[in-house]
Protein backbone atom coordinates (compact mmCIF):
# COMPACT_ATOMS: atom_id res chain seq x y z
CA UNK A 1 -15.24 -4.91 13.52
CA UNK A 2 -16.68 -1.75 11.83
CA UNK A 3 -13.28 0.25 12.82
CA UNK A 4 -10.26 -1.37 10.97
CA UNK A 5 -6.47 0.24 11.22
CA UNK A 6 -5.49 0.71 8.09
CA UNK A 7 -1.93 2.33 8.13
CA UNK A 8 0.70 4.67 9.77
CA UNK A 9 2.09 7.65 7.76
CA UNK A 10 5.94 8.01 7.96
CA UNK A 11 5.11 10.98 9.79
CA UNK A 12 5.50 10.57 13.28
CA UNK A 13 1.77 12.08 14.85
CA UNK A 14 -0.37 10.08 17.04
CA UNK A 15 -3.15 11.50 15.57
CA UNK A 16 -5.74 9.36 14.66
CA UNK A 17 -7.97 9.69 11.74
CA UNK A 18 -11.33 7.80 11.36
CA UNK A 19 -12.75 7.72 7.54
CA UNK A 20 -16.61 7.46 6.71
CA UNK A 21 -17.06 6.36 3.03
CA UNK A 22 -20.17 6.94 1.05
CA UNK A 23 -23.28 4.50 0.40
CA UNK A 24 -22.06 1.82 -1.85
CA UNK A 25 -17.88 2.68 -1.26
CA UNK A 26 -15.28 1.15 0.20
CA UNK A 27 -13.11 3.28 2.60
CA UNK A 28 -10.08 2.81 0.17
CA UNK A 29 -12.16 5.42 -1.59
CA UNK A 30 -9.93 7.88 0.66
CA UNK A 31 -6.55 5.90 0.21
CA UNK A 32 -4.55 8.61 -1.86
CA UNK A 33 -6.12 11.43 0.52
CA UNK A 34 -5.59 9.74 3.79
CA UNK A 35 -1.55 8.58 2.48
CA UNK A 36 -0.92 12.50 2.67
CA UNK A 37 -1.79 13.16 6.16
CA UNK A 38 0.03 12.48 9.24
CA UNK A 39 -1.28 10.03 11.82
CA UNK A 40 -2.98 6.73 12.61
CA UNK A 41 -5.84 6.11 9.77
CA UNK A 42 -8.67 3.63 10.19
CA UNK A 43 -10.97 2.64 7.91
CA UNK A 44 -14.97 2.30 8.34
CA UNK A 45 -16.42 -0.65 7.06
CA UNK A 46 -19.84 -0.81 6.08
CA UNK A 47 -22.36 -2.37 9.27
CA UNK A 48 -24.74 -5.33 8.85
CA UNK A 49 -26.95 -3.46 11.08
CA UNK A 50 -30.40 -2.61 10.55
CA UNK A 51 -30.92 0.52 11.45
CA UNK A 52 -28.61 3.92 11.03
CA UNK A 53 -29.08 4.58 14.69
CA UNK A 54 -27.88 1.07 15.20
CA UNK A 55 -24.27 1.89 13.12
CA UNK A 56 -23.64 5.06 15.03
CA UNK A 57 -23.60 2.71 18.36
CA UNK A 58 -21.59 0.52 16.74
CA UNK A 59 -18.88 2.96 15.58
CA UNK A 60 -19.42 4.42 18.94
CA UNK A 61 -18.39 1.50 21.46
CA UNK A 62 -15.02 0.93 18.93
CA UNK A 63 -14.09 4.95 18.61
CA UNK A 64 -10.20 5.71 19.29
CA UNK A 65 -10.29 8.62 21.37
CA UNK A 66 -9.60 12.63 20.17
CA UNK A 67 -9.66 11.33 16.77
CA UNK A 68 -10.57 13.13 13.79
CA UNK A 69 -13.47 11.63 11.69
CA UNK A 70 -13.97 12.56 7.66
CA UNK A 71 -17.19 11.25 6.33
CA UNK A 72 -18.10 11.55 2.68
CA UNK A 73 -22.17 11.58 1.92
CA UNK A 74 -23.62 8.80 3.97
CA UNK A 75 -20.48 8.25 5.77
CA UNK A 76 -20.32 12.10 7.15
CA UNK A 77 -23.82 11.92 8.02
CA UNK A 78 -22.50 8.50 10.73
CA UNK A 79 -19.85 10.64 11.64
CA UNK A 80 -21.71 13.16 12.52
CA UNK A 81 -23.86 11.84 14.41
CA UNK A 82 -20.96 9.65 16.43
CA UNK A 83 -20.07 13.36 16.99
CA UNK A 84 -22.61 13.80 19.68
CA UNK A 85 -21.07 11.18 21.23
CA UNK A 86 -19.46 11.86 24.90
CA UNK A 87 -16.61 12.53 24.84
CA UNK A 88 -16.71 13.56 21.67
CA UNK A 89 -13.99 13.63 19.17
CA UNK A 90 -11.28 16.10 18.11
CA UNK A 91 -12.68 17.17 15.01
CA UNK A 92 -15.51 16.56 12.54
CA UNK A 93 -15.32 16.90 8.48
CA UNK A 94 -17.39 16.43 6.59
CA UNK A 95 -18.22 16.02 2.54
CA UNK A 96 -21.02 17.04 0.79
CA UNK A 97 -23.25 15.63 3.97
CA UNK A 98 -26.52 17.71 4.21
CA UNK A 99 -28.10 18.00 7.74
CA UNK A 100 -30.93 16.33 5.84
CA UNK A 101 -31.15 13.87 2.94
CA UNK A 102 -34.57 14.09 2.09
CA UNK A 103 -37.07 17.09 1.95
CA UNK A 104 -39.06 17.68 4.69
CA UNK A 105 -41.14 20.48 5.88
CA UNK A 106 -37.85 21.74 8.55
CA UNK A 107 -35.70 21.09 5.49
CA UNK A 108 -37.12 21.83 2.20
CA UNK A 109 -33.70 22.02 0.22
CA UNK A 110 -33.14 17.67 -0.12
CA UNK A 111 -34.22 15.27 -2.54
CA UNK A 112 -37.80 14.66 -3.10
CA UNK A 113 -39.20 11.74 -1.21
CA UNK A 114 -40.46 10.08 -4.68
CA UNK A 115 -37.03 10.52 -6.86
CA UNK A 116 -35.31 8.83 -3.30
CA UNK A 117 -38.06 6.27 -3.16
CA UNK A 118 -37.41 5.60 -6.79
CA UNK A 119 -33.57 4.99 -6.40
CA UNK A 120 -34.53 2.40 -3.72
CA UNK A 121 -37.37 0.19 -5.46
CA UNK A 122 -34.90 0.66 -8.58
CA UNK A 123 -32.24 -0.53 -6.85
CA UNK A 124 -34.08 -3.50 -5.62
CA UNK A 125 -35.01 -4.02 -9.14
CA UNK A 126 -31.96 -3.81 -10.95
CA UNK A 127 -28.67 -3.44 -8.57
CA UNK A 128 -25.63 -3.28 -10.88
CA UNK A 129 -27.45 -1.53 -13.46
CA UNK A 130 -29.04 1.05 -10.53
CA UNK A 131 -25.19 1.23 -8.99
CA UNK A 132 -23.95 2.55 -12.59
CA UNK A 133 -26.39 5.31 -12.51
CA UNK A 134 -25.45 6.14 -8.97
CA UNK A 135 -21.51 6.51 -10.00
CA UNK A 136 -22.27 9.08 -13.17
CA UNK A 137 -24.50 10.91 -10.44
CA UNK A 138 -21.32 11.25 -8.30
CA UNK A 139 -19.81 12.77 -10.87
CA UNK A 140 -22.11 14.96 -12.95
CA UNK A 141 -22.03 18.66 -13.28
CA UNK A 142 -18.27 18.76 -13.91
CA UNK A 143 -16.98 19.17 -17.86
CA UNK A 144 -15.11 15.71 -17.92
CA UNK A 145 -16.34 13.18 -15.12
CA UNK A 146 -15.11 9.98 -17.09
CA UNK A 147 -12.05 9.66 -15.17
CA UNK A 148 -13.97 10.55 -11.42
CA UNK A 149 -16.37 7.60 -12.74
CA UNK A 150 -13.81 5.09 -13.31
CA UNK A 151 -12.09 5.57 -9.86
CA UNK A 152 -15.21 5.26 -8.07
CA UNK A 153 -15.80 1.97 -9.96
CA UNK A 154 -13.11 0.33 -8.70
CA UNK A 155 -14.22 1.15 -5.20
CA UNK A 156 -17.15 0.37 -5.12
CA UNK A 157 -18.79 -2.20 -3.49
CA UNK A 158 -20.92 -5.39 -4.75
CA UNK A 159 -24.59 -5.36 -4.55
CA UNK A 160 -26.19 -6.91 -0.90
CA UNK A 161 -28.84 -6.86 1.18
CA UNK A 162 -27.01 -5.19 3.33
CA UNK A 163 -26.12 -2.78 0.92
CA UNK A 164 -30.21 -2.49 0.31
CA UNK A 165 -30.30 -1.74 4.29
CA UNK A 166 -27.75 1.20 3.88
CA UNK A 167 -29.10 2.93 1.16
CA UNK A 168 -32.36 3.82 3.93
CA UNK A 169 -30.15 5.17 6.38
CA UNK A 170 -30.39 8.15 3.92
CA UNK A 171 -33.41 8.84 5.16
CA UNK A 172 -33.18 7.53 8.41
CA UNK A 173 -31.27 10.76 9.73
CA UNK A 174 -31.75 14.30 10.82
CA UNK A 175 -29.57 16.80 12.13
CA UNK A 176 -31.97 19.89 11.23
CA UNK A 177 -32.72 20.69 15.03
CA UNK A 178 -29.24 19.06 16.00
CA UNK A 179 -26.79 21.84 17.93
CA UNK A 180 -23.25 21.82 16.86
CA UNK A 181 -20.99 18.74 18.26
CA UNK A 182 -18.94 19.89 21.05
CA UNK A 183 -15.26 19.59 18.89
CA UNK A 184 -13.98 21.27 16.00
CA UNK A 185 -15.97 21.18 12.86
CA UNK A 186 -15.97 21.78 8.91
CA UNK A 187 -18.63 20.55 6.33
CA UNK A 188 -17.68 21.27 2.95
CA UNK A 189 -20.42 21.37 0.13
CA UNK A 190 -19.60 21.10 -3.82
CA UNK A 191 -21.48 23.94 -6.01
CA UNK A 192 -22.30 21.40 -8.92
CA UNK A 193 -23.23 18.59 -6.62
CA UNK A 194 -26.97 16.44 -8.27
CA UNK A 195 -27.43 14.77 -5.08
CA UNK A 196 -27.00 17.08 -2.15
CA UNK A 197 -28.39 20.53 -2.47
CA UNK A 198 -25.71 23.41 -1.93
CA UNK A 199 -25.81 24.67 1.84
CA UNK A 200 -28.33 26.76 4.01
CA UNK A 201 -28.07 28.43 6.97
CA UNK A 202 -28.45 25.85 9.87
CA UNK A 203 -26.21 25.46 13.32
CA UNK A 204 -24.35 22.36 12.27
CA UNK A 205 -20.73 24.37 12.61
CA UNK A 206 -18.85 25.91 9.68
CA UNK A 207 -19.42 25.00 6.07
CA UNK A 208 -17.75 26.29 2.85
CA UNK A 209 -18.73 26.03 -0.90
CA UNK A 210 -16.03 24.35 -3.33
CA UNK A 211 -16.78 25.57 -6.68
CA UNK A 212 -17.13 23.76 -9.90
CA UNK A 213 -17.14 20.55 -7.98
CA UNK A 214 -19.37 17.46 -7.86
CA UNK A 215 -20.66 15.21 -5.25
CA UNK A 216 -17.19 13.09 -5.28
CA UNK A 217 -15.49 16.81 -4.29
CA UNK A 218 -12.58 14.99 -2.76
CA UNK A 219 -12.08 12.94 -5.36
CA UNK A 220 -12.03 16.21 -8.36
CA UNK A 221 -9.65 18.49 -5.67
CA UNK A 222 -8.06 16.29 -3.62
CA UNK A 223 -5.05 18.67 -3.25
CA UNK A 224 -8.09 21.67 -2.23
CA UNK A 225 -9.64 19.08 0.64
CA UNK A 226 -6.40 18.37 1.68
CA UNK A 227 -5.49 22.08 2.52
CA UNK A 228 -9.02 22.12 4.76
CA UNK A 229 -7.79 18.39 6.46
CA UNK A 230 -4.14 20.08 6.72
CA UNK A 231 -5.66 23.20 8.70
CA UNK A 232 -7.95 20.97 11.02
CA UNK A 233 -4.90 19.29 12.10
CA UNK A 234 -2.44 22.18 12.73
CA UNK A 235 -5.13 23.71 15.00
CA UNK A 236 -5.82 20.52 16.73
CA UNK A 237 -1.69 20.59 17.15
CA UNK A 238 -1.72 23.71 18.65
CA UNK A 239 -4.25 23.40 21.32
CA UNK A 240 -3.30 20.03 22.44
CA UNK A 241 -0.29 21.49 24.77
CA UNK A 242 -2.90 23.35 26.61
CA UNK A 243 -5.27 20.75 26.88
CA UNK A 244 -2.84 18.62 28.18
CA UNK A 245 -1.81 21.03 30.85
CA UNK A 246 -5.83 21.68 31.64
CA UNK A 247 -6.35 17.68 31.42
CA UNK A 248 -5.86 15.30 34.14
CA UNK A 249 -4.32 12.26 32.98
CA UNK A 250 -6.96 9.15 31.83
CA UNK A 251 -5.45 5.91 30.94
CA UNK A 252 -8.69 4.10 31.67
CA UNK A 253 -11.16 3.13 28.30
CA UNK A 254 -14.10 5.15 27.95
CA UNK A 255 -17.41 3.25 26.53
CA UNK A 256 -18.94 5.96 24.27
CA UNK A 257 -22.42 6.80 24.58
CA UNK A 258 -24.52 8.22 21.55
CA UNK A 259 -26.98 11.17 21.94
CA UNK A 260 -30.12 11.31 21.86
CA UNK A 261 -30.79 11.51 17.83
């Protein structure tokens, strides 16, 4: 299953909290950042499918409802597009997830089509080697990203072909003409990031700049992203009494169905 439960806090909250790693991650990536925040936490694990269209459904048909879902990179771009799903969840955060990977003509500020190109035949060519390169990239533009590299090692993942299939959702995606999801919603951008260009004006909800940080933003300020997490989840505490009031009650499961991407 691509949604696995991966703990409780000792807090008691019944909220639940979805995390969306980045290409080549496990979700343990967010261990030490989920441990601090109260609720149910699941894990997303990485799809065999084909297609990034084809992982949103499958997130999609699995989805707790009213849950909150934190994608890093890759994984914020899945989560939000499983934002457009109806219903749609609580809240949506994301990490250094542009509304575009790669440049385009409606989004001129992402990665040149040849440098991504080159990261995938390289890849293809040379996996472990190409991986390496990928974790100082996480980390560069901060004074001492040795330590930020080293975590990230030990999380991530082996090289696969289905690994090789994930790396295209990159540029399988585009939320450039996308209207904000119908919940709460943060995307937070680093200032030093070398893979995702800082932010520009589009309607994908409220974004803020962390500065001095690199791609792996959550990794370098964990106690900063927590605050932002923290804040989500006290507002999402305060309107639930009146949603419940406003709410007839549902027991019955709802099949999610993905928007039109």
């Amino acid at each position: 299953m691509v949604l696995e439960f991966a703990f409780a806090s000792t807090c008691e909250s019944d909220q639940v909290w979805v995390w969306f790693p980045g290409w080549g991650f496990k979700a343990e990536v967010f261990a030490e950042l989920a441990h601090n925040l109260p609720g149910q936490h699941y894990w997303y694990r990485w799809s065999d499918a084909k297609t990034f269209d084809q992982a949103v459904d499958e997130v999609c048909e699995y989805l707790p409802e009213n849950a909150i879902l934190v994608g890093w990179s890759l994984g914020g771009a899945i989560a939000e597009a499983v934002a457009h799903c109806q219903p749609a969840p609580a809240a949506l955060i994301t990490l250094a997830t542009p509304a575009k990977f790669c440049r385009a003509k409606q989004w001129p500020y992402g990665m040149s089509q040849a440098r991504f190109d080159g990261f995938v035949s390289a890849f293809q060519e040379h996996a472990t080697k190409t991986q390496y390169r990928f974790l100082a990239l996480n980390a560069q533009g901060i004074d001492q990203p040795k330590a930020i590299i080293r975590f990230l090692a030990h999380q991530q993942l082996e090289p696969s072909d289905a690994l090789s299939h994930q790396l295209l959702w990159l540029d399988q995606y585009d939320f450039t003409a996308m209207n904000k999801a119908q919940c709460l919603c943060l995307h937070l951008f680093a200032e030093k990031d070398a893979l995702v260009a800082a932010p520009h004006s589009h309607d994908q909800g409220h974004y803020e700049l962390i500065p001095n940080a690199c791609h792996a933003l959550f990794i370098q300020h964990p106690d900063i992203i927590k605050e932002h997490l923290l804040n989500i989840y006290e507002q999402l505490t305060f309107i639930k009494p009146k949603a419940a009031n406003n709410t007839a009650s549902n027991n019955k499961t709802v099949k999610k169905k993905t928007a039109s991407r």
